[in-house]
N, C-alpha and C. Protein backbone atom coordinates (compact mmCIF):
# COMPACT_ATOMS: atom_id res chain seq x y z
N UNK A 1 -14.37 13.64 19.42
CA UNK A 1 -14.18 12.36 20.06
C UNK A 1 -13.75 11.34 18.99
N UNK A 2 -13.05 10.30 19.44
CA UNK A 2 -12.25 9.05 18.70
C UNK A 2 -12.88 7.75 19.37
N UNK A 3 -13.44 7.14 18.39
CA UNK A 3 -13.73 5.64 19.02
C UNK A 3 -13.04 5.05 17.82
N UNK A 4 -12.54 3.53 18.65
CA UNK A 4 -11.71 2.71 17.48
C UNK A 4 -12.11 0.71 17.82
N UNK A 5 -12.64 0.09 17.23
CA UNK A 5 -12.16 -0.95 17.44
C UNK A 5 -11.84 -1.81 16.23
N UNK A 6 -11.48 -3.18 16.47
CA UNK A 6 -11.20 -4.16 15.18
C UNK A 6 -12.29 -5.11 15.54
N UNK A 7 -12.56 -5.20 14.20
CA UNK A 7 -13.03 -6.43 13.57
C UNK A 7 -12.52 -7.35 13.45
N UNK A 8 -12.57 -8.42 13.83
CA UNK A 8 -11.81 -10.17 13.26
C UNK A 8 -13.23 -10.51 12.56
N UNK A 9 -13.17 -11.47 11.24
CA UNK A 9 -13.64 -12.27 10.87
C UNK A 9 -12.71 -13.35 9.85
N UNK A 10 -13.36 -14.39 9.86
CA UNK A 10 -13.05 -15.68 8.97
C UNK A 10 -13.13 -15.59 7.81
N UNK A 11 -12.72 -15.84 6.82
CA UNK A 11 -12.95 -16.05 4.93
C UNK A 11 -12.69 -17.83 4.87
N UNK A 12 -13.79 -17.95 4.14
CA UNK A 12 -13.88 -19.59 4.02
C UNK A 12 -13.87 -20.04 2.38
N UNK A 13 -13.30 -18.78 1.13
CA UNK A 13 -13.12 -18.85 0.16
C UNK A 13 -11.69 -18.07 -0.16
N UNK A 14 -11.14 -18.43 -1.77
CA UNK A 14 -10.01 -18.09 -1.98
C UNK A 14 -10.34 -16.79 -2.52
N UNK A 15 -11.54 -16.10 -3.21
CA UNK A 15 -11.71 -14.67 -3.42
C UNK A 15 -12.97 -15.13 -3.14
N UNK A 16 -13.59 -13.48 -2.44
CA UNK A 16 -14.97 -12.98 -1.90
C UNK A 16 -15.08 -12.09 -1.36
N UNK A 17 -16.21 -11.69 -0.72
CA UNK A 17 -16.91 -10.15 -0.58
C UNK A 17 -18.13 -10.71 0.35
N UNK A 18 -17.52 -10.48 1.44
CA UNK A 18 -18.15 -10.72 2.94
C UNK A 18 -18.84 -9.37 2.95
N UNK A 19 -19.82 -9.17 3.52
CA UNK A 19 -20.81 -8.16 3.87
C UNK A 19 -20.24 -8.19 5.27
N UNK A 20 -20.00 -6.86 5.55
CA UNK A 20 -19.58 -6.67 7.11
C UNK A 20 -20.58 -5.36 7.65
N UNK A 21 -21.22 -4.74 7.07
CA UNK A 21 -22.27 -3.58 7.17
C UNK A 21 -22.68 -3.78 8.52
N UNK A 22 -23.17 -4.53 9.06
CA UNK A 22 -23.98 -4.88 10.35
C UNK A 22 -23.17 -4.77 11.28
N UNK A 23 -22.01 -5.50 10.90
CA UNK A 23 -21.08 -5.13 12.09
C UNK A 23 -20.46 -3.52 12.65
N UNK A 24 -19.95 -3.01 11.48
CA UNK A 24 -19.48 -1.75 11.49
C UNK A 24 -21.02 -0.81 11.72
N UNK A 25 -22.16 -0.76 11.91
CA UNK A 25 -22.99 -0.41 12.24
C UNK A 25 -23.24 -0.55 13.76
N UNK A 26 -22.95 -1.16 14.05
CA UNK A 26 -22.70 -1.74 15.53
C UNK A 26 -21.57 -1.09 16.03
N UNK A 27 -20.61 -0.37 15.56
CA UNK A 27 -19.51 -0.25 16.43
C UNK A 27 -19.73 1.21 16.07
N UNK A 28 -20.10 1.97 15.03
CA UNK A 28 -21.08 2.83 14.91
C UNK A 28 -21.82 3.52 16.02
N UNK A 29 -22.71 3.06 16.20
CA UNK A 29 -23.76 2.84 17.57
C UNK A 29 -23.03 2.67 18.96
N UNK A 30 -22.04 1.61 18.95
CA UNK A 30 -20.97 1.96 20.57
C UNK A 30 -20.62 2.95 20.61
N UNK A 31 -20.10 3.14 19.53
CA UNK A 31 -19.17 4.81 20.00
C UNK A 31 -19.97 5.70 20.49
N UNK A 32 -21.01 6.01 20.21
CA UNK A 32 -22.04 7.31 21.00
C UNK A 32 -21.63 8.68 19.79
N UNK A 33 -20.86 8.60 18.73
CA UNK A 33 -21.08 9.68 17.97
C UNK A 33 -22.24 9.29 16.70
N UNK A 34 -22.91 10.83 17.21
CA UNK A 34 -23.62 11.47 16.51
C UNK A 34 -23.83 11.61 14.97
N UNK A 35 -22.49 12.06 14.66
CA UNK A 35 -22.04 12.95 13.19
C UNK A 35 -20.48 13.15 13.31
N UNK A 36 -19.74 12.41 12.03
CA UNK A 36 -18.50 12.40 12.18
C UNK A 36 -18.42 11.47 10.72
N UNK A 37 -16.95 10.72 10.56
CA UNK A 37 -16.33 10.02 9.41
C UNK A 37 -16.04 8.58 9.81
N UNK A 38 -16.37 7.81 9.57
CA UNK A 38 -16.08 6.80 9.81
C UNK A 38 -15.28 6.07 9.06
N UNK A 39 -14.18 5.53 9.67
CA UNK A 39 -12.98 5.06 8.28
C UNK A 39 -13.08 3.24 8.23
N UNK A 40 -13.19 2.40 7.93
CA UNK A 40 -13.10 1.09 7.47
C UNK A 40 -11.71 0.53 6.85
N UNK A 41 -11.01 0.18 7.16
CA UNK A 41 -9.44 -0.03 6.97
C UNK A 41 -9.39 -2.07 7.08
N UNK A 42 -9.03 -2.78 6.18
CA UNK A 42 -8.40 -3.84 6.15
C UNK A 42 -7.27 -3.93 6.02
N UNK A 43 -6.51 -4.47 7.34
CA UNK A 43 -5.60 -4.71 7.80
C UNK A 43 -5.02 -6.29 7.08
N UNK A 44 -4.16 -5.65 6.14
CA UNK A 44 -3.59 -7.02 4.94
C UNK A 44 -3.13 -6.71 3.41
N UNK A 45 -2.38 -7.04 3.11
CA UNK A 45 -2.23 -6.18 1.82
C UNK A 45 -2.17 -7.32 0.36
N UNK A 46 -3.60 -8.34 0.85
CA UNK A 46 -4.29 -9.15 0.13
C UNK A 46 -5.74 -8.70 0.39
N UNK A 47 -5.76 -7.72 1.04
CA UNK A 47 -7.52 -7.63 1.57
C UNK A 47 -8.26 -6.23 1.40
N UNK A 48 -9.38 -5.74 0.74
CA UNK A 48 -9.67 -4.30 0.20
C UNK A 48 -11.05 -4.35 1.17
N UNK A 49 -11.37 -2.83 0.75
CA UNK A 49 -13.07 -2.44 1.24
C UNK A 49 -13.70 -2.20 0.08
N UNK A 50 -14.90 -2.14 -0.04
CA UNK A 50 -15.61 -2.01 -0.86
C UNK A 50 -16.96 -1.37 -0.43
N UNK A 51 -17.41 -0.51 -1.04
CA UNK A 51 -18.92 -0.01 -0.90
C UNK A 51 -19.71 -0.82 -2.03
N UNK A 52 -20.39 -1.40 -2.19
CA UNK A 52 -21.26 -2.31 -3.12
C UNK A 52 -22.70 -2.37 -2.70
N UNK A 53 -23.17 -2.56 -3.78
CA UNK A 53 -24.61 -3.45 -3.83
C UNK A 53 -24.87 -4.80 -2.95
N UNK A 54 -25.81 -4.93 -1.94
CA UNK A 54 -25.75 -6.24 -1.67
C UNK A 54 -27.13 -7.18 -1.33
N UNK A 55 -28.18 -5.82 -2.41
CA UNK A 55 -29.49 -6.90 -2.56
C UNK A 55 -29.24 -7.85 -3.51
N UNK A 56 -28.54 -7.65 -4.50
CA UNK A 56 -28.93 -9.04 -5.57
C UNK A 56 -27.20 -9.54 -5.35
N UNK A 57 -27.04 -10.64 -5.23
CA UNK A 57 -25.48 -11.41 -5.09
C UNK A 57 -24.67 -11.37 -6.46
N UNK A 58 -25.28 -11.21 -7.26
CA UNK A 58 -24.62 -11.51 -8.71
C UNK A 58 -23.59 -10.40 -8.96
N UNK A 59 -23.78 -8.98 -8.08
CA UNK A 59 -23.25 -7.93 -8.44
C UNK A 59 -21.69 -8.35 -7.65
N UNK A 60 -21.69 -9.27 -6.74
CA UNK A 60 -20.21 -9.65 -6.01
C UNK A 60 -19.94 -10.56 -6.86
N UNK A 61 -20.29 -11.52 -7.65
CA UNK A 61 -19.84 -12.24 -8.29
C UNK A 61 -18.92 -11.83 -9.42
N UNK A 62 -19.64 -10.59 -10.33
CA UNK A 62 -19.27 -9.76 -11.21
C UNK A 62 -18.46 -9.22 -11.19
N UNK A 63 -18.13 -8.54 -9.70
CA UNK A 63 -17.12 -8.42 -9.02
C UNK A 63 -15.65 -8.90 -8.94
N UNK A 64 -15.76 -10.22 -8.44
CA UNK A 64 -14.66 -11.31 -8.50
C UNK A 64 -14.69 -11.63 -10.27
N UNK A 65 -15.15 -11.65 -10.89
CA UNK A 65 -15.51 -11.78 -12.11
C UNK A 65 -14.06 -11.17 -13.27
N UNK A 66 -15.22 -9.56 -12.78
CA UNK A 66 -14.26 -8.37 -13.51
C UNK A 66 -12.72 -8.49 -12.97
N UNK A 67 -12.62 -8.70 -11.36
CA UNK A 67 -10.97 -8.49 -11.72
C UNK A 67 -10.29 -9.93 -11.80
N UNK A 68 -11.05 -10.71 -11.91
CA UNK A 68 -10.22 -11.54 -12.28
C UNK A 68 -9.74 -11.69 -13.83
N UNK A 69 -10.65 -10.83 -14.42
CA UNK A 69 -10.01 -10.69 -16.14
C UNK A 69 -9.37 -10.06 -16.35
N UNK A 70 -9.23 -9.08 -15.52
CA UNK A 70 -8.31 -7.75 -14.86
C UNK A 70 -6.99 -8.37 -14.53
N UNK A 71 -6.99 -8.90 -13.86
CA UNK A 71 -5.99 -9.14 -13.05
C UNK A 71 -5.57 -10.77 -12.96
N UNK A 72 -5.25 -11.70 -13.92
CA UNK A 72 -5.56 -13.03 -13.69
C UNK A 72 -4.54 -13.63 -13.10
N UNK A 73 -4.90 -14.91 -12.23
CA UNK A 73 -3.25 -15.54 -11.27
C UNK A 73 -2.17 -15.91 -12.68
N UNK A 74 -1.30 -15.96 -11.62
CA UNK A 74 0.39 -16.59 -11.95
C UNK A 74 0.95 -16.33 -12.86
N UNK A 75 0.72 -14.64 -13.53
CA UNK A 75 1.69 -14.25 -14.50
C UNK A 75 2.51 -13.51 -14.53
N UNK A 76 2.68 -13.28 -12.90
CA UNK A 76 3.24 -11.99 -12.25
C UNK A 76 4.49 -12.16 -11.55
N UNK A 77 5.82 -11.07 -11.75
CA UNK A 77 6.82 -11.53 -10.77
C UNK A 77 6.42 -11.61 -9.39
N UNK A 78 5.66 -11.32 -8.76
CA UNK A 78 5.77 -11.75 -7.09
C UNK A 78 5.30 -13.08 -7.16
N UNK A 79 4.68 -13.43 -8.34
CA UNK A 79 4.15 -15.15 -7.97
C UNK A 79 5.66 -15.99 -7.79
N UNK A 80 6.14 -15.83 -8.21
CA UNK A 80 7.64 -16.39 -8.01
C UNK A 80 7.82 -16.17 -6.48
N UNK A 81 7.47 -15.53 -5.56
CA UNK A 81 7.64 -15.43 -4.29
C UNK A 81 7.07 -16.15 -3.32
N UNK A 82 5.70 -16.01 -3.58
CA UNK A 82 4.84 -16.64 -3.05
C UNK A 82 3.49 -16.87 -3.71
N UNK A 83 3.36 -17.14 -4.70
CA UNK A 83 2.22 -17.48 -5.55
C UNK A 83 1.34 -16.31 -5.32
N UNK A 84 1.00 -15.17 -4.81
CA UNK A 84 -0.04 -14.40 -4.78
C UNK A 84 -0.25 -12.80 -4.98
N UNK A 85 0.61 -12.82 -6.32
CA UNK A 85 0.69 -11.25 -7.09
C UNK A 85 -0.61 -10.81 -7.46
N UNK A 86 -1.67 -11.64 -7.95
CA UNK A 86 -2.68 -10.87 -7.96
C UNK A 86 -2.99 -10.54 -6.84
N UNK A 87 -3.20 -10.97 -6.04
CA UNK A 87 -4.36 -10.54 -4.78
C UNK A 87 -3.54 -9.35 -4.08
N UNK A 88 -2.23 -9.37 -4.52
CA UNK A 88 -1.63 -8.05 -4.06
C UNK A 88 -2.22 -6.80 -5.02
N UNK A 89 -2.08 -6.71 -6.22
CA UNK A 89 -2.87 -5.88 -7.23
C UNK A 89 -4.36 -5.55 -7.23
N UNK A 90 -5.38 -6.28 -6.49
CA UNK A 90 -6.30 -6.60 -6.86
C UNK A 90 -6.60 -5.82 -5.47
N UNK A 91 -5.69 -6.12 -4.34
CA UNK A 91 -6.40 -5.52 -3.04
C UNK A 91 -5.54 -4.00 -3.06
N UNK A 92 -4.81 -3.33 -3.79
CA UNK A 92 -4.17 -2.40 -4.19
C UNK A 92 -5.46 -1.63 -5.57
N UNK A 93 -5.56 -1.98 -5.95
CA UNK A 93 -6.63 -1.31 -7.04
C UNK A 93 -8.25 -0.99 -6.16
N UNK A 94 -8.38 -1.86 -5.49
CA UNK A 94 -9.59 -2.03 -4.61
C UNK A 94 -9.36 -0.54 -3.86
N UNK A 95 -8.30 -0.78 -2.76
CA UNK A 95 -7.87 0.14 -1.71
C UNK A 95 -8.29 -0.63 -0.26
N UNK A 96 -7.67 -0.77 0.57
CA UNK A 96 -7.77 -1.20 1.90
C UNK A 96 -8.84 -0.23 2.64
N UNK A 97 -8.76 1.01 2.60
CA UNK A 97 -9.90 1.97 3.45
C UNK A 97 -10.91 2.52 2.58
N UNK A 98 -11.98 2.59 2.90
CA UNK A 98 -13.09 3.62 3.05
C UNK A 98 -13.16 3.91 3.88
N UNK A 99 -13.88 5.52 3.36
CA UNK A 99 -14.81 6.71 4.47
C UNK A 99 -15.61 6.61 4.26
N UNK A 100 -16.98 6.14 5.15
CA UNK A 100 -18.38 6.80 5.14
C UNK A 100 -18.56 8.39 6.16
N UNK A 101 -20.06 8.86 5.85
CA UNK A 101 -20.12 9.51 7.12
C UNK A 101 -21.14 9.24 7.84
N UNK A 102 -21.02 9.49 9.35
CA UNK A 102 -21.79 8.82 10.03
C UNK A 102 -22.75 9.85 10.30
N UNK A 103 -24.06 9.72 10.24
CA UNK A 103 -25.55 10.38 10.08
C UNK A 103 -26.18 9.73 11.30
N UNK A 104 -26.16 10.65 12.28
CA UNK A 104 -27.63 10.35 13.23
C UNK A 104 -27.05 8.65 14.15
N UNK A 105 -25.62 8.88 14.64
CA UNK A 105 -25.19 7.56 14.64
C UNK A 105 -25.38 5.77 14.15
N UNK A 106 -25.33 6.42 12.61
CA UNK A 106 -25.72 4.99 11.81
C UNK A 106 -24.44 5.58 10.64
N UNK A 107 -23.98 4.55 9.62
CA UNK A 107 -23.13 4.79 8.81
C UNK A 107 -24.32 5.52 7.50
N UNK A 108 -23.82 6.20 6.84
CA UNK A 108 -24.57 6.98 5.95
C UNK A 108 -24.79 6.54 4.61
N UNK A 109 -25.06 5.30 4.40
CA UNK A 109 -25.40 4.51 2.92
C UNK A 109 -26.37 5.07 2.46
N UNK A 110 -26.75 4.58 1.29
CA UNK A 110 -27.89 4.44 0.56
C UNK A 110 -29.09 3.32 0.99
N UNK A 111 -29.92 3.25 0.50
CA UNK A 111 -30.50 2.26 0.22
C UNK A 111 -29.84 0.71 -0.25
N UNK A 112 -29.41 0.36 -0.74
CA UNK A 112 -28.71 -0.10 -1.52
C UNK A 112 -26.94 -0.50 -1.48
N UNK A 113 -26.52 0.02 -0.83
CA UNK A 113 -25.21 0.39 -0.66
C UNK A 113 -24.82 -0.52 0.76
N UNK A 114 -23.91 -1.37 0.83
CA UNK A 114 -23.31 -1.77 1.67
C UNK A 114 -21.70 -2.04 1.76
N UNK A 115 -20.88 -2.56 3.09
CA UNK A 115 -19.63 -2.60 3.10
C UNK A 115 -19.36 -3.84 2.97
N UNK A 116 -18.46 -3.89 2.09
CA UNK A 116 -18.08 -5.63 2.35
C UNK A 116 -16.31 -5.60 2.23
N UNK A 117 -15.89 -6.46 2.96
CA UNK A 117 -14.43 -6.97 3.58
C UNK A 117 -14.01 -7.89 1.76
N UNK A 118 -12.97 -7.04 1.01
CA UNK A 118 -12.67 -7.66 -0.51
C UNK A 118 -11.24 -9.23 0.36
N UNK A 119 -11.95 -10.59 -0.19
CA UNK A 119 -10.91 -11.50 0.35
C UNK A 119 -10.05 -12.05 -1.14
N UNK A 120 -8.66 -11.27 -0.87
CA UNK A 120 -7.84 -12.15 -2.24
C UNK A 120 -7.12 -13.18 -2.25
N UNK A 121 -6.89 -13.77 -1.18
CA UNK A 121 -5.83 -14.76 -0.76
C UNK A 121 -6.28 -15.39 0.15
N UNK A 122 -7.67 -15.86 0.29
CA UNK A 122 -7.98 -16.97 1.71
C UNK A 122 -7.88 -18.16 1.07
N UNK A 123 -8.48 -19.21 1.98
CA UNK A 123 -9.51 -18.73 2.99
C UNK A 123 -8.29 -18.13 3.92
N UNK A 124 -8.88 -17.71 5.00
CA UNK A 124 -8.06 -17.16 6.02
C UNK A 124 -8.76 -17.61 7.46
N UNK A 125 -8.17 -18.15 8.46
CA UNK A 125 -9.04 -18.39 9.82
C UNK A 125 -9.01 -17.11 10.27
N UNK A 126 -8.03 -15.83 10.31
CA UNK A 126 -8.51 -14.73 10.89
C UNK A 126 -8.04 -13.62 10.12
N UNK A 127 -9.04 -12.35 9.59
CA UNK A 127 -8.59 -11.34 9.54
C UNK A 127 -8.87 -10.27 10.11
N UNK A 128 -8.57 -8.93 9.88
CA UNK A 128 -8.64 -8.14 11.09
C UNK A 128 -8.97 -6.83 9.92
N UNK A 129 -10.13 -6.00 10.67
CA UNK A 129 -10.77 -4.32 9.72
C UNK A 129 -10.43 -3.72 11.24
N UNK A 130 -9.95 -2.59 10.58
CA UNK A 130 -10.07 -1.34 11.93
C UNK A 130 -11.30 -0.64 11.50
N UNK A 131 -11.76 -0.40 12.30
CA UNK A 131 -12.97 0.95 12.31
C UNK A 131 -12.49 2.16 13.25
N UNK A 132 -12.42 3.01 12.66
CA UNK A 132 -12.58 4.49 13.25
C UNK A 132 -13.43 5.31 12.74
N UNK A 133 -13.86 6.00 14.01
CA UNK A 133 -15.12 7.15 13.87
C UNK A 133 -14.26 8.27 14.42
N UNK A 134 -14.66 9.38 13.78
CA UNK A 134 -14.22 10.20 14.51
C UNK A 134 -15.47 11.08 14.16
N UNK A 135 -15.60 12.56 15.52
CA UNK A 135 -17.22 13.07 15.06
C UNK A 135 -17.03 13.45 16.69
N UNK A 136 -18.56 13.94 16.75
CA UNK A 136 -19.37 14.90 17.93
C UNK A 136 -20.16 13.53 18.45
């Protein structure tokens, strides 16, 4: 079986790391599968997934941190286009999808381990994650 829906949410910063776990847990749980893969896809090619830490906040900060030393604005030919070559690199190094697998119809983390929506170019009033499960 295939269940699919999207996510919309808001970004109210120019880089960040929205926790979306709860949600995709929820759509998780609609679908009615059991045991299967669940894929997480941001739809944008300024926007990544991430599996992260999200008891202590400092580890997203570190985050935006590291690639921004990595990767720093306006030294890049696409900035000549439209000012936003990093966040193209940055959501390209990231990757737009993860796979979890889905356990006992819940996503299969750790302790510790959550999903968060990578934002390189907001704020944004809307963006859009696909979720697919696929499974028994």
């Amino acid at each position: 079986m295939t269940f699919q829906e999207i996510l919309k949410i808001r970004t109210d910063s120019h880089e960040g790391l929205y926790d979306i776990t709860a949600r995709v847990r929820a759509v998780i749980e609609k679908s009615g599968i059991r045991t299967g893969i669940a894929s997480v896809f941001a739809r944008g090619a300024t926007a990544a997934i991430m599996i992260q830490e999200n008891w202590d906040a400092s580890v997203q900060t570190d985050v935006i941190n590291l690639l921004d030393k990595l990767i720093p604005q306006g030294v890049w030919i696409h900035d000549r286009q439209d000012g936003n070559g990093a966040a193209h690199l940055k959501s390209g190094l990231i990757g737009p999808e993860k796979s979890l697998p889905v356990i006992d119809r819940a996503p299969g983390l750790s302790t510790w381990q959550n999903i968060f929506f990578c934002e390189f170019d907001g704020p944004r009033r809307e963006r859009e994650i696909a979720v697919t499960i696929v499974g028994d």
